[in-house]
N, C-alpha and C. Protein backbone atom coordinates (compact mmCIF):
# COMPACT_ATOMS: atom_id res chain seq x y z
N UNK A 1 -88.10 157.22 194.49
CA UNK A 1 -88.15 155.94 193.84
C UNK A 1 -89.53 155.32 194.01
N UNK A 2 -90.01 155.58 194.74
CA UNK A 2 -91.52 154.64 195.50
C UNK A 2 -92.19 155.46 194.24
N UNK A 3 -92.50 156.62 193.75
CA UNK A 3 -93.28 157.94 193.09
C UNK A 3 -93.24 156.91 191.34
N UNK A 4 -92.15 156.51 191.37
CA UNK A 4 -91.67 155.94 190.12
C UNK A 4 -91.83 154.64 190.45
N UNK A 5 -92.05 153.82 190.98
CA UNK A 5 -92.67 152.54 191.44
C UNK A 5 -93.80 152.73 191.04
N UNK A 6 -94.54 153.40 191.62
CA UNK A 6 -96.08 153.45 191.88
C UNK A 6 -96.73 153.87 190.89
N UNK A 7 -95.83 155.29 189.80
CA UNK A 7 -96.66 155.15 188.54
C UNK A 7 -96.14 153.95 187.36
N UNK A 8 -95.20 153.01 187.10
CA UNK A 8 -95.08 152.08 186.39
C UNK A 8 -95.47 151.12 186.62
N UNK A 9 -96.33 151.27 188.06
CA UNK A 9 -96.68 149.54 188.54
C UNK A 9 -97.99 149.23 187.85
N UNK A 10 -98.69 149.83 187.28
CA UNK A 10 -99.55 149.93 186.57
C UNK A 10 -99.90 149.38 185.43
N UNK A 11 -98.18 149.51 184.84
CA UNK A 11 -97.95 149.41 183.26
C UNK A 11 -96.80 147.60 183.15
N UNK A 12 -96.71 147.57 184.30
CA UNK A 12 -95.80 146.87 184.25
C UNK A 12 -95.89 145.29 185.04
N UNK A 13 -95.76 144.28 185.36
CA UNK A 13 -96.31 143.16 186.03
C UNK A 13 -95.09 142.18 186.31
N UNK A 14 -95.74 141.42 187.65
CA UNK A 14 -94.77 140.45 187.48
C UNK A 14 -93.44 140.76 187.81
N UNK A 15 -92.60 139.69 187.02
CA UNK A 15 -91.07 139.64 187.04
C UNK A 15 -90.52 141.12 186.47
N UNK A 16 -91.32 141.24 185.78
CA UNK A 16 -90.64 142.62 184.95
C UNK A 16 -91.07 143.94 186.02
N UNK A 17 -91.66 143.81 186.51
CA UNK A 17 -91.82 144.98 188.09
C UNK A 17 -90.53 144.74 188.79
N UNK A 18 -89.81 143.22 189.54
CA UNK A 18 -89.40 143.16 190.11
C UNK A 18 -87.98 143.47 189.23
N UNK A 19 -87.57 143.10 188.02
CA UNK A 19 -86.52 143.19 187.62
C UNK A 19 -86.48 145.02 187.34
N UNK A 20 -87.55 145.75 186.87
CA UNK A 20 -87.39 147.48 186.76
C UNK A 20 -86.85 147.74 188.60
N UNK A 21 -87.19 147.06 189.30
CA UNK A 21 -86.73 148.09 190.77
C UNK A 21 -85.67 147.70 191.01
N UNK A 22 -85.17 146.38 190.45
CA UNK A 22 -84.19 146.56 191.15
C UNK A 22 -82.81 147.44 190.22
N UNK A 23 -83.28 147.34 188.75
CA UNK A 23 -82.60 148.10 188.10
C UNK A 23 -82.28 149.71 188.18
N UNK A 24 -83.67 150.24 188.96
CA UNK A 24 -83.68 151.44 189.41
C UNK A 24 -82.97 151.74 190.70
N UNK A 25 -83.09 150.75 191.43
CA UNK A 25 -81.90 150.58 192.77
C UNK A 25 -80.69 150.91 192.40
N UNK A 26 -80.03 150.06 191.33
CA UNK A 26 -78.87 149.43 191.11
C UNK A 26 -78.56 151.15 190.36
N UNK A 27 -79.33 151.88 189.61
CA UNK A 27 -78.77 152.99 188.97
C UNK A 27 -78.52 153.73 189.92
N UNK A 28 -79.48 154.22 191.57
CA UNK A 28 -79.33 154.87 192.21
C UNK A 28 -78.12 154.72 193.14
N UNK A 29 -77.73 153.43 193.24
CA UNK A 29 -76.25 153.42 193.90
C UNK A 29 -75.48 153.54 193.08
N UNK A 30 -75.69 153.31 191.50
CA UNK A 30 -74.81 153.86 191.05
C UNK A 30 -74.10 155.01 190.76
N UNK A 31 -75.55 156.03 190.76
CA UNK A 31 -74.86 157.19 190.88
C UNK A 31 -74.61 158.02 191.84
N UNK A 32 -74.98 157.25 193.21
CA UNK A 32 -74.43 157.76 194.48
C UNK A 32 -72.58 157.62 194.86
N UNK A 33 -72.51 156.25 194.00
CA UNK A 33 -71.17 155.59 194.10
C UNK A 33 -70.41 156.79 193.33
N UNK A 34 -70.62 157.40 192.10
CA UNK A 34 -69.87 157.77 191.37
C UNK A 34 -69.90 159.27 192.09
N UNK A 35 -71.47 159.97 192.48
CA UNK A 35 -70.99 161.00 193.10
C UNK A 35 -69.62 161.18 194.54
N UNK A 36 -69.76 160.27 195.00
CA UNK A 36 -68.75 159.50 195.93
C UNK A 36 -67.15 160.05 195.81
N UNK A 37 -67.31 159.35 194.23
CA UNK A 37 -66.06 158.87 193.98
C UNK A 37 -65.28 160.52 193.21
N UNK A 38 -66.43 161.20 192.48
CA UNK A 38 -65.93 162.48 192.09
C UNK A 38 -65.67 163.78 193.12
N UNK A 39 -66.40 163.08 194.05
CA UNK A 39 -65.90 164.09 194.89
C UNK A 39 -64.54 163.82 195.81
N UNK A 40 -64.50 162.46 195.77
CA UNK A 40 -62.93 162.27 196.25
C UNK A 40 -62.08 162.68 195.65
N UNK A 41 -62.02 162.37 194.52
CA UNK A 41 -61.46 162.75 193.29
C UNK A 41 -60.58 164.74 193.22
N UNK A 42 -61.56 165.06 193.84
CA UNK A 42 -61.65 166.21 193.37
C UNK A 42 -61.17 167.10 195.02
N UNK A 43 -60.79 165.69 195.81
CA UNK A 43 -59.69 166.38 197.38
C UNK A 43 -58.42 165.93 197.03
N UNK A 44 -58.38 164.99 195.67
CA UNK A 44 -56.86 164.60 195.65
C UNK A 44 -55.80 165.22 194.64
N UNK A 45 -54.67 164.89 194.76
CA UNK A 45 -53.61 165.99 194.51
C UNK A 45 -53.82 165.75 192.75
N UNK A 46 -53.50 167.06 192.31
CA UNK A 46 -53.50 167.04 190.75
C UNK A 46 -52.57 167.36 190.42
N UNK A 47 -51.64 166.36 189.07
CA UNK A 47 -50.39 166.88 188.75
C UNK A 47 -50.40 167.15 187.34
N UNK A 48 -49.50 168.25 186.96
CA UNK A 48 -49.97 168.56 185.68
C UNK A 48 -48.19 168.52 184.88
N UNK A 49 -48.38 168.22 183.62
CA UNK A 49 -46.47 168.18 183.02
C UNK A 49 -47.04 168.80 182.10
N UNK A 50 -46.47 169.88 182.19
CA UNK A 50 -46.42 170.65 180.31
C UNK A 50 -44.78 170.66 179.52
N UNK A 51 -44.67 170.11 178.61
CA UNK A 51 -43.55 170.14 177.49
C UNK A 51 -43.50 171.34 176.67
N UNK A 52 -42.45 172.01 176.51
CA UNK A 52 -42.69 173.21 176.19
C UNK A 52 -41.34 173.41 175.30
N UNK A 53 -41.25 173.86 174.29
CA UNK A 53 -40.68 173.94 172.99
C UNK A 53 -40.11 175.00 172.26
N UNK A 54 -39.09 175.37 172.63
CA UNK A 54 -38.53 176.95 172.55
C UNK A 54 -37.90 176.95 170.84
N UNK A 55 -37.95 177.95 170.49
CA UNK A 55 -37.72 177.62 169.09
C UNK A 55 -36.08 178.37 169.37
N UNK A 56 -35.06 177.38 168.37
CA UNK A 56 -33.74 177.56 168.28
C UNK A 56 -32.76 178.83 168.54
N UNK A 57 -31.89 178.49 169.45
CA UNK A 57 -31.02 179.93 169.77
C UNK A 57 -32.01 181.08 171.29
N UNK A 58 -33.23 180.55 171.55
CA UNK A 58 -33.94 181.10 172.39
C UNK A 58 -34.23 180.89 173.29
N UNK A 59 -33.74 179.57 173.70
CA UNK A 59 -33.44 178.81 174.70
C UNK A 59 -33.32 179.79 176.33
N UNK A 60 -32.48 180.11 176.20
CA UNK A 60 -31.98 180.90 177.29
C UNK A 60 -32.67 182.25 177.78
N UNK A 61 -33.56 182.55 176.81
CA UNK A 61 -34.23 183.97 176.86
C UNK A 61 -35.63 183.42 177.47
N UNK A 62 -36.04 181.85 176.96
CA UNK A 62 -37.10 181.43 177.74
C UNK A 62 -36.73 180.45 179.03
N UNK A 63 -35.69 180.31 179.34
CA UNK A 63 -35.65 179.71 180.56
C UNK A 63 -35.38 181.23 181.48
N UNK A 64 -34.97 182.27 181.18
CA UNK A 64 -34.99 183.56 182.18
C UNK A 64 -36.42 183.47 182.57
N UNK A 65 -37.07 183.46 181.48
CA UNK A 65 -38.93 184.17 181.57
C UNK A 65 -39.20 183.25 182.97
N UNK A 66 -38.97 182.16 182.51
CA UNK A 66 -39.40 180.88 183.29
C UNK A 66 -38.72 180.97 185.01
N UNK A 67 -37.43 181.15 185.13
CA UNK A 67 -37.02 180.95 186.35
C UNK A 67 -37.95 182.46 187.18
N UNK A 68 -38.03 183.62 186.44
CA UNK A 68 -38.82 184.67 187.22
C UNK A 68 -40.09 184.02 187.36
N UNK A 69 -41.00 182.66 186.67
CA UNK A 69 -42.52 182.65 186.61
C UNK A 69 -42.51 181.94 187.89
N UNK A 70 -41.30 180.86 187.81
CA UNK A 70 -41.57 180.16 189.13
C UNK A 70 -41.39 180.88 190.33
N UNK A 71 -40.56 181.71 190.61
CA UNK A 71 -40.26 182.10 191.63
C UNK A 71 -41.89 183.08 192.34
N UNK A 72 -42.08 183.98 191.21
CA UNK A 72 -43.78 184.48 191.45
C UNK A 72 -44.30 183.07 192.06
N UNK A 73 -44.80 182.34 190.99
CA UNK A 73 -45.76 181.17 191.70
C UNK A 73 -45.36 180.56 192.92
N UNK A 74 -44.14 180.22 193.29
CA UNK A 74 -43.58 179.63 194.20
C UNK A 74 -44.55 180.44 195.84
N UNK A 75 -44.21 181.70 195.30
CA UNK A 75 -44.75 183.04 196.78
C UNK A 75 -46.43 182.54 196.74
N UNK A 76 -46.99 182.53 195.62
CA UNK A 76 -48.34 183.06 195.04
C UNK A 76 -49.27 182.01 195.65
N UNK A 77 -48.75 180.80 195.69
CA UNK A 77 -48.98 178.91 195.45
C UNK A 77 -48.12 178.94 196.52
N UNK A 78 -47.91 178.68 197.91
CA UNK A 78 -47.12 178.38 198.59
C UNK A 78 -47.30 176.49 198.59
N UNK A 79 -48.46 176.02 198.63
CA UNK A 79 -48.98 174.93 199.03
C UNK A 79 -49.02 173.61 197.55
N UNK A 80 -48.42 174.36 196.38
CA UNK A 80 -48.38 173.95 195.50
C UNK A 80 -46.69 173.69 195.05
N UNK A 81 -46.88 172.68 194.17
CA UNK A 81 -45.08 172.00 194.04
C UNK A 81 -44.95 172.59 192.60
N UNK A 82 -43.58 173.15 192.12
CA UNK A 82 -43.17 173.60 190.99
C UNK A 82 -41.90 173.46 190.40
N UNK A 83 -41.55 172.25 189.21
CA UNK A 83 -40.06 171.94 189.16
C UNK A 83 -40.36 172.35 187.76
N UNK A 84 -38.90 172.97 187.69
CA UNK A 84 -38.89 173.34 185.77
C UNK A 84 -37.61 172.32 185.78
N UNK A 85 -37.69 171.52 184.40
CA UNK A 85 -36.69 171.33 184.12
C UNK A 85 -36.49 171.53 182.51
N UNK A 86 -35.00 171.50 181.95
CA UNK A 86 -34.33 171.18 180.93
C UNK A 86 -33.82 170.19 180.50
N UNK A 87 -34.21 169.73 178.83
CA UNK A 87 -33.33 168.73 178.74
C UNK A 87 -32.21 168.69 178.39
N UNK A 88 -31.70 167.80 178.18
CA UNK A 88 -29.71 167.29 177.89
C UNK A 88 -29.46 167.40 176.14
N UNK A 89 -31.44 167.30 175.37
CA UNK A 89 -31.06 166.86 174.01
C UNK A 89 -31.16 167.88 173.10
N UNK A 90 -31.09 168.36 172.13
CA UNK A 90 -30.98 168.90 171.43
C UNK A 90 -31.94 168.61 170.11
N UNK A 91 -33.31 169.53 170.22
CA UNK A 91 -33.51 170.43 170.64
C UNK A 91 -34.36 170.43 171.60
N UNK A 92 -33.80 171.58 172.61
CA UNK A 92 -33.85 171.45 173.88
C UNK A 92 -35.39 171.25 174.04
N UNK A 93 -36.15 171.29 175.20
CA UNK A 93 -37.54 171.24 175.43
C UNK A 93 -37.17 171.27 177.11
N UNK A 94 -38.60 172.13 177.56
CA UNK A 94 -38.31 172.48 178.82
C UNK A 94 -39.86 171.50 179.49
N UNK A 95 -39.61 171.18 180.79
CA UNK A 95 -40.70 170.40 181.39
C UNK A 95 -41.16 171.11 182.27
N UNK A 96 -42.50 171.38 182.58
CA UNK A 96 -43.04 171.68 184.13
C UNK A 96 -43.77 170.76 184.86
N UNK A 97 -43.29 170.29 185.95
CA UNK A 97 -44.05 169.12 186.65
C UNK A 97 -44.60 170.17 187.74
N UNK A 98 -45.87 169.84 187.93
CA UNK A 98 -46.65 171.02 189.04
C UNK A 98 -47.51 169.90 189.78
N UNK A 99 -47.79 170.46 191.21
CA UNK A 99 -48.78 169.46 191.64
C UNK A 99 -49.61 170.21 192.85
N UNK A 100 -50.28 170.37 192.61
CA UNK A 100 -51.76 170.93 193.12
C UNK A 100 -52.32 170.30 194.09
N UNK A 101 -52.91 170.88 195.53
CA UNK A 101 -53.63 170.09 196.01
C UNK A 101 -54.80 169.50 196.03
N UNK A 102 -55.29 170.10 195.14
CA UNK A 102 -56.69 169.28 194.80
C UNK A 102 -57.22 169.97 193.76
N UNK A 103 -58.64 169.99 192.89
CA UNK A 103 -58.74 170.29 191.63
C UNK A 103 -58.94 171.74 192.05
N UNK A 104 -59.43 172.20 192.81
CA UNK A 104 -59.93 173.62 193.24
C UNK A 104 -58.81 174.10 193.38
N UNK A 105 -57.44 173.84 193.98
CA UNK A 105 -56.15 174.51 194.05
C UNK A 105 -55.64 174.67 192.62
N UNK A 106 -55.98 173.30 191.45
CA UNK A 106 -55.81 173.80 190.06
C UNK A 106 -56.58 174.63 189.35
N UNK A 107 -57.55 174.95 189.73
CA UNK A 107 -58.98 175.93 189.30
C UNK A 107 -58.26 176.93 189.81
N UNK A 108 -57.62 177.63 190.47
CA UNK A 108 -57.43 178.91 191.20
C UNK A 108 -56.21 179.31 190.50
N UNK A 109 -55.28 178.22 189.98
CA UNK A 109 -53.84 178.68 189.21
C UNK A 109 -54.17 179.17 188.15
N UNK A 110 -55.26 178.38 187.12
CA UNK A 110 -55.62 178.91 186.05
C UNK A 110 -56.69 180.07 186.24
N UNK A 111 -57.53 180.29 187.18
CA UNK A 111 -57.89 181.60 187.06
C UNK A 111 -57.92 182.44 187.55
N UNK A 112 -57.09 182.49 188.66
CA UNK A 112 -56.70 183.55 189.73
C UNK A 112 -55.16 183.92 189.72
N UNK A 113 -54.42 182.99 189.92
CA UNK A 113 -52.95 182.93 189.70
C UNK A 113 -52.39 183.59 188.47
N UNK A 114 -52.45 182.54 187.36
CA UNK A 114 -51.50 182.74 185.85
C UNK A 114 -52.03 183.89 185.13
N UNK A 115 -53.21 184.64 185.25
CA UNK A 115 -53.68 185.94 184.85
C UNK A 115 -53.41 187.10 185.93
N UNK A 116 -53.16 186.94 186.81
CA UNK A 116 -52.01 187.87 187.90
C UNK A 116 -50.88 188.20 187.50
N UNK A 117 -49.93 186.66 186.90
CA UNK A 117 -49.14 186.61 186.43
C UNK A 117 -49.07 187.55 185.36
N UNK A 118 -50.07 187.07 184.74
CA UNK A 118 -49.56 188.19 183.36
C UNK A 118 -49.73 189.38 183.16
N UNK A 119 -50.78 189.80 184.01
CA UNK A 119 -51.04 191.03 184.05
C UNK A 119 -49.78 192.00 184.71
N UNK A 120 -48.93 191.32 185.75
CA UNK A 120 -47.56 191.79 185.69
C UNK A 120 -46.26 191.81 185.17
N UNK A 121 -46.59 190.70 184.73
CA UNK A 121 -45.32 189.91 183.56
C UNK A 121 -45.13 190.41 182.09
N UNK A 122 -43.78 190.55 181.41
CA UNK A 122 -44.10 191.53 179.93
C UNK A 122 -44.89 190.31 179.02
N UNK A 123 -45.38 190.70 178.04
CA UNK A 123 -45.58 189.45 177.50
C UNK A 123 -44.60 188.93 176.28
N UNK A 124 -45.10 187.81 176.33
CA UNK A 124 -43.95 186.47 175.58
C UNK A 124 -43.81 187.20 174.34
N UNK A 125 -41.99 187.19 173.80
CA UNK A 125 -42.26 187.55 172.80
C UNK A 125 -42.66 186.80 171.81
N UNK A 126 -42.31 187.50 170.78
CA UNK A 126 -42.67 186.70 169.29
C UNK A 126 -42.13 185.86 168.87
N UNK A 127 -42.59 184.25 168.82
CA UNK A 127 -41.99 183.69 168.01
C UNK A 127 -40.21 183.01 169.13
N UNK A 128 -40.93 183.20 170.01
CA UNK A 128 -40.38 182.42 171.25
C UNK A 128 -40.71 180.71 171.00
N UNK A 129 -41.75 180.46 171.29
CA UNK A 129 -41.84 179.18 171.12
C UNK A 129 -42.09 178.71 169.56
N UNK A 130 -41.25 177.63 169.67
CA UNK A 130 -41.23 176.64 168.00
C UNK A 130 -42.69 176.43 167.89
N UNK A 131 -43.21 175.76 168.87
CA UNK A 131 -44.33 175.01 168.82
C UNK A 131 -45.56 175.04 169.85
N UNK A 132 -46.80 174.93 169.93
CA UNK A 132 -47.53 175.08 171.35
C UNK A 132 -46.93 173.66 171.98
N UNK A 133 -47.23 174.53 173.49
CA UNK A 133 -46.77 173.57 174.04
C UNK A 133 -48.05 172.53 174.40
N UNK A 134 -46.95 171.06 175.14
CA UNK A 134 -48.29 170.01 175.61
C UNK A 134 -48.65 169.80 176.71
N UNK A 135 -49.85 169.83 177.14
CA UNK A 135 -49.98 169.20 178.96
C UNK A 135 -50.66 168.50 178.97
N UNK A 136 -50.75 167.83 180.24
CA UNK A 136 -51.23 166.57 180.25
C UNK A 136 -51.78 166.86 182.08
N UNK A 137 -52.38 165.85 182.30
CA UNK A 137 -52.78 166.14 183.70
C UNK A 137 -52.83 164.56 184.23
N UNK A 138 -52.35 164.24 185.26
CA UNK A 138 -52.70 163.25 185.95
C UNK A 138 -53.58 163.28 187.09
N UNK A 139 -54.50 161.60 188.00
CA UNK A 139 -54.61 162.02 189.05
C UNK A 139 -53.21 161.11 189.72
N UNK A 140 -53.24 160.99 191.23
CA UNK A 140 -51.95 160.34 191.66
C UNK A 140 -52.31 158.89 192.00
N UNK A 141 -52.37 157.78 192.04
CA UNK A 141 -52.85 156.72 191.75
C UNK A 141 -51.85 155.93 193.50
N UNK A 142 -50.60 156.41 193.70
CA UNK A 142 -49.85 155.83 195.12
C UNK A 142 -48.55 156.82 195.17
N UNK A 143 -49.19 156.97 196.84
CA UNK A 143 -47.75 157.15 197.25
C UNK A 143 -46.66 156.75 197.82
């Protein structure tokens, strides 16, 4: 900061010297604050819900797939939470609430984990799902 002081002090005078440093201050905590804050960010738990959309009469052929995926992840992810659920309505839609311990434990599902998975798993058939499915990601805000 002094390096950048010292070559604008030149160009610059006065109030408007004093108002550039402190603006240059004010950016540097700012982005100390935010590095701060992303790195907290990034020790706290990540939860992810995917909605997932089986197309009619197939229901049951994708909740099998599903109860074998969790049970893999369950071993794979010991330290990680995994609820499938079903709904009551018609047409059905299945939920996954997952929760990760931090973003690096979600970095490792998607690229260490769920390609394990598949590389042992048959793959999905055709025309299984109605629709792609949706996810969403939260961070956890209280516990």
């Amino acid at each position: 900061m002094l390096t950048i002081s010292a070559r604008v002090h030149g160009f610059v005078k006065g109030d408007a010297m004093h108002s550039l440093r402190k603006t240059l201050s004010s950016t540097a905590l700012a982005i100390f604050a935010l590095a701060a804050v992303t790195s907290a960010l990034a020790d706290e738990p990540v939860v992810v819900m995917v909605k997932v959309f089986p197309t009619a009469g197939r229901e049951d052929e994708l909740q099998a797939q599903y109860l074998k995926r969790i049970q893999y992840l369950r071993k794979a992810e010991p330290n990680a939470t995994f609820r499938l659920h079903r709904s009551t309505k018609t047409p059905v839609t299945f939920l996954w609430y997952e929760v990760y311990e931090s973003e690096a434990a979600y970095d490792s599902h998607l690229k260490v984990v769920m390609p394990a998975y598949r590389k042992d798993a048959a793959p999905t058939p055709e025309g299984l799902l109605a629709k792609p499915s949706e996810s969403e990601i939260y961070n956890e805000l209280a516990r």
